[in-house]
N, C-alpha and C. Protein backbone atom coordinates (compact mmCIF):
# COMPACT_ATOMS: atom_id res chain seq x y z
N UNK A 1 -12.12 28.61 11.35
CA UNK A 1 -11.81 28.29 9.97
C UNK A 1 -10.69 29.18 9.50
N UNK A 2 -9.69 28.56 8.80
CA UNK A 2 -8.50 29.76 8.14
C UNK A 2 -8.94 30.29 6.37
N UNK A 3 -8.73 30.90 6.51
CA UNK A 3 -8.15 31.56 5.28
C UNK A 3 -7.69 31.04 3.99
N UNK A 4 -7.56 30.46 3.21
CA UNK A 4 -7.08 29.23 2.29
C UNK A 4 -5.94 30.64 1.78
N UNK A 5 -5.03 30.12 1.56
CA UNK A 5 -3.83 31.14 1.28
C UNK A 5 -3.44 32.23 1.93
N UNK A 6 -4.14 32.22 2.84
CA UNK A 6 -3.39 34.07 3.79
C UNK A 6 -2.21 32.84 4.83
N UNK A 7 -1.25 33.95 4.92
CA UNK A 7 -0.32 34.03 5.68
C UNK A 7 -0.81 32.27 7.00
N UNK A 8 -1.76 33.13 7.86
CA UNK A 8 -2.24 32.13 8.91
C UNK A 8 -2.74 30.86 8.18
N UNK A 9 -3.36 30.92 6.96
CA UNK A 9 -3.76 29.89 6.83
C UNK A 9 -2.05 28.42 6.43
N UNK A 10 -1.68 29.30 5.88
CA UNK A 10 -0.37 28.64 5.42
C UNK A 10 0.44 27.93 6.56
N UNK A 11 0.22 28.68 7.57
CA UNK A 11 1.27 27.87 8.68
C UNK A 11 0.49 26.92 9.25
N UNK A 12 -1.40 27.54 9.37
CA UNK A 12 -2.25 26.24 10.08
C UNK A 12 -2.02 24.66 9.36
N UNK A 13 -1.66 24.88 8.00
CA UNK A 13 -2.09 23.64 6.96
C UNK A 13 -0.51 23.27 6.95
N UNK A 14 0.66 23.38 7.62
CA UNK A 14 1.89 23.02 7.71
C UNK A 14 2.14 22.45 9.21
N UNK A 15 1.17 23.66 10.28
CA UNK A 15 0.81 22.34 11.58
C UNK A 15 0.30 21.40 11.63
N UNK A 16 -0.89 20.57 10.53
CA UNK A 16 -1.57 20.13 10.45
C UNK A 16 -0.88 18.68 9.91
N UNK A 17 -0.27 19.12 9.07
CA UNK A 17 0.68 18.11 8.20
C UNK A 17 1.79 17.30 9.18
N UNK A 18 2.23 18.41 10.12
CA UNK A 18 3.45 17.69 11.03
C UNK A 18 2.86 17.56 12.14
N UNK A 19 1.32 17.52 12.87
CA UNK A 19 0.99 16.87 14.14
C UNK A 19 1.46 16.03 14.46
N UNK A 20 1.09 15.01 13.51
CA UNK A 20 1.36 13.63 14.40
C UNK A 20 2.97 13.66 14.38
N UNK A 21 3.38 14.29 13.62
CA UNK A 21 5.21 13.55 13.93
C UNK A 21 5.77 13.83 12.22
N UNK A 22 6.71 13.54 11.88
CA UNK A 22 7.14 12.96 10.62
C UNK A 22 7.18 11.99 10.32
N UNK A 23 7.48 12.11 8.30
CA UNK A 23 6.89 10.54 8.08
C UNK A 23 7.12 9.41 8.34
N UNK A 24 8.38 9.68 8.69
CA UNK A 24 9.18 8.54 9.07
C UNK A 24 8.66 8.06 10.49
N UNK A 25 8.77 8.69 11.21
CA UNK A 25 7.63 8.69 12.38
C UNK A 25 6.14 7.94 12.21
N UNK A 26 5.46 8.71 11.81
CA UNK A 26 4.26 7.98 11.41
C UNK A 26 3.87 6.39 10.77
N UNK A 27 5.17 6.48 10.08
CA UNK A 27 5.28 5.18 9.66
C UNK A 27 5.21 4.15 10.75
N UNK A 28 6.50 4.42 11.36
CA UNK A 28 6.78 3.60 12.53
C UNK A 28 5.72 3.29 13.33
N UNK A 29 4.96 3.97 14.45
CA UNK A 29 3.96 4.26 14.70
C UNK A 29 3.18 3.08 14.20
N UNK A 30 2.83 3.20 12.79
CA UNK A 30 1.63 2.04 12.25
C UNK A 30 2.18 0.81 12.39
N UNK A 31 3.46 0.62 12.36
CA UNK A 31 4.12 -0.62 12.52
C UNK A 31 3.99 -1.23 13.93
N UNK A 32 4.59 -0.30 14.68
CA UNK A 32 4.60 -0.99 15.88
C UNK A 32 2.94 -1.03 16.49
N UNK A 33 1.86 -0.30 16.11
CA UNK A 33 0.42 -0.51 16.26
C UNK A 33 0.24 -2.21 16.33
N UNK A 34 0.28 -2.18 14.71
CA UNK A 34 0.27 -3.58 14.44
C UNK A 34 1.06 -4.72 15.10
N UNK A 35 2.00 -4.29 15.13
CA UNK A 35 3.17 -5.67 15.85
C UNK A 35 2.09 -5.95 17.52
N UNK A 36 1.58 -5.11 18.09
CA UNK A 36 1.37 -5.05 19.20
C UNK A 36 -0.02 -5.71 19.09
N UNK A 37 -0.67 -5.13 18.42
CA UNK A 37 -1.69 -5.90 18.33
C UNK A 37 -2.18 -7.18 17.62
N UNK A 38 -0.88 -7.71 16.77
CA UNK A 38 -0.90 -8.73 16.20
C UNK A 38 -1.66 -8.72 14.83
N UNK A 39 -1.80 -7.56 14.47
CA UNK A 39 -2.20 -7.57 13.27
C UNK A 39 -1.28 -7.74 11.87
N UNK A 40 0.09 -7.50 12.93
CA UNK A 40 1.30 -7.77 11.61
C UNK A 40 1.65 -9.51 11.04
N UNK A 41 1.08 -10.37 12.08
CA UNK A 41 1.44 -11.49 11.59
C UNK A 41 -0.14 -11.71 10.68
N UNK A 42 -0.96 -11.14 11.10
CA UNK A 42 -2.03 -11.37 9.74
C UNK A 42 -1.54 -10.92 8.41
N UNK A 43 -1.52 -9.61 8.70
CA UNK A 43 -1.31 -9.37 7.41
C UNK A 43 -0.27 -9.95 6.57
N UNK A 44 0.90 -10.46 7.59
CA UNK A 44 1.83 -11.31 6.34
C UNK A 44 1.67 -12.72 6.17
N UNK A 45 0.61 -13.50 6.88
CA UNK A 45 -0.66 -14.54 6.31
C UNK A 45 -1.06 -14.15 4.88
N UNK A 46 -1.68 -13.02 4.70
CA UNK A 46 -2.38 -12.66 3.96
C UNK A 46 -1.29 -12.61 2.58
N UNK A 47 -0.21 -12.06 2.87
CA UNK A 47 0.95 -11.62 1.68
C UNK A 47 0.92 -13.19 1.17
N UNK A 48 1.93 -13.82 1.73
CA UNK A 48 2.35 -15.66 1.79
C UNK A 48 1.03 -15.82 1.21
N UNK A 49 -0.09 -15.70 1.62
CA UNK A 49 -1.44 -16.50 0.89
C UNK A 49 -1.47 -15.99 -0.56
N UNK A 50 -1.24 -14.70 -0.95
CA UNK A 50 -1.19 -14.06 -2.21
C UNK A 50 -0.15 -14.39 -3.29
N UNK A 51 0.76 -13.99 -2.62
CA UNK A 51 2.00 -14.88 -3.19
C UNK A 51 2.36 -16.19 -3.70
N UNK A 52 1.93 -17.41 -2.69
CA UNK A 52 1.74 -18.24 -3.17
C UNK A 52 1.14 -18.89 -4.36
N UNK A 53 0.40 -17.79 -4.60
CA UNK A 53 -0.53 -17.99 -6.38
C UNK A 53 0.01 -17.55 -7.27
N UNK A 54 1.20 -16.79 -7.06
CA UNK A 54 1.85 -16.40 -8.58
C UNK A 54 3.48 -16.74 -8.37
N UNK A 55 3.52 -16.96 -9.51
CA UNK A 55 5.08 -17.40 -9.47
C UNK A 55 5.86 -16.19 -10.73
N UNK A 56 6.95 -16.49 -10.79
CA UNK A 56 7.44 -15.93 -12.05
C UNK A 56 7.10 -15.64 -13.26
N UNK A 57 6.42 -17.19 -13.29
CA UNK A 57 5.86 -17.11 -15.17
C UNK A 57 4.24 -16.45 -15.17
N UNK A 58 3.83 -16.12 -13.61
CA UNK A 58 2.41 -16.10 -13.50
C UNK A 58 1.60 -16.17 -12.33
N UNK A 59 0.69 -16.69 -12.95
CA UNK A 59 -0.33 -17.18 -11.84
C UNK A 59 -0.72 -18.47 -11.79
N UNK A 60 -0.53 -19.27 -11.10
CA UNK A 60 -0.11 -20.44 -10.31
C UNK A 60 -1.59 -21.39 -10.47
N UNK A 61 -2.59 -20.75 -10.27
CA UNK A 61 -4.23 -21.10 -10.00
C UNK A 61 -4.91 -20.89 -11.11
N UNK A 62 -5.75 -21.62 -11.46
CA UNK A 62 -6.61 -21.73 -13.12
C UNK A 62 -7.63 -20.56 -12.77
N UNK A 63 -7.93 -20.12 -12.00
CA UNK A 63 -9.11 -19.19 -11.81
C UNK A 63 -8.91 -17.42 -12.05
N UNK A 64 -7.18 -17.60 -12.34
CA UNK A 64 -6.62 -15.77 -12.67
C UNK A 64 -6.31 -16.25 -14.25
N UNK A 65 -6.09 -15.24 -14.90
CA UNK A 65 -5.85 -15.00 -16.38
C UNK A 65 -4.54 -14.25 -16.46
N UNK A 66 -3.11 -15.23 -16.99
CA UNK A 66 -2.24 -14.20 -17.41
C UNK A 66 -2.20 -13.65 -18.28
N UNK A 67 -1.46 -12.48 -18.42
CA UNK A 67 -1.02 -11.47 -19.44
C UNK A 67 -1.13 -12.77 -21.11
N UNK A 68 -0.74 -13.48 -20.76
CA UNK A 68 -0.14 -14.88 -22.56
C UNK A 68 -1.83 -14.98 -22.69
N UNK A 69 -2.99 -15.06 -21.86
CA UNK A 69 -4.07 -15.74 -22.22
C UNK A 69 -4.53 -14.04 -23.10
N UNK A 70 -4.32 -13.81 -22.87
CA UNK A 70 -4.97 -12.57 -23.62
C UNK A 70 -4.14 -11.83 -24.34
N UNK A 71 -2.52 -12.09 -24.41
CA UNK A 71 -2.39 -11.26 -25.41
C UNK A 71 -2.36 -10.98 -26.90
N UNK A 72 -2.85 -10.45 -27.79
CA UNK A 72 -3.23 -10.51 -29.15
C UNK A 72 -1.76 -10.50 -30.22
N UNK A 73 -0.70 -9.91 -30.03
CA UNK A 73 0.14 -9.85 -30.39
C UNK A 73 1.00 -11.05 -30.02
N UNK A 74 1.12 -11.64 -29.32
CA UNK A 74 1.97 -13.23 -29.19
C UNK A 74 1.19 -13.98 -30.08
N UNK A 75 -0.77 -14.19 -30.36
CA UNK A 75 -0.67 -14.84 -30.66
C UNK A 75 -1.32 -14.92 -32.14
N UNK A 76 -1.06 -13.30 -32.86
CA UNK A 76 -0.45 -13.42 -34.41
C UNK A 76 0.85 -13.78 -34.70
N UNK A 77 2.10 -13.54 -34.03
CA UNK A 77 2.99 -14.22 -34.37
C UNK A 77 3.08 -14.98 -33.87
């Protein structure tokens, strides 16, 4: 166990931070995880499926509530 502020502890909790790599690194990493395992074309199923329900003015589907259905001030004036 370190020290929370001594000297050693400071450099353990700065190795700790840059194990795996940098962020930029790490990032990558999760990306290509996914590409490989095909989890990247799910998840952008999933985006396209989300997306598809809202448009500009909103939300596309009777079952979400936009911002106009509730707001109190549009509809005193």
């Amino acid at each position: 166990m370190t020290a929370i502020g001594s000297e050693f502890g400071g450099r353990q909790e700065l190795y700790e931070r840059n194990y795996a790599g940098n962020h930029e690194q790490i990032q990558l990493d999760v990306l290509n995880m996914a590409q490989a395992t095909g989890a990247a074309e799910e998840y952008k199923g999933f985006v396209d499926k989300c997306m598809s329900e809202y448009d500009l003015d909103g939300w596309t589907v009777k079952d979400y509530i936009n911002s106009s259905h509730v707001n109190v001030i549009n509809k005193i004036l």
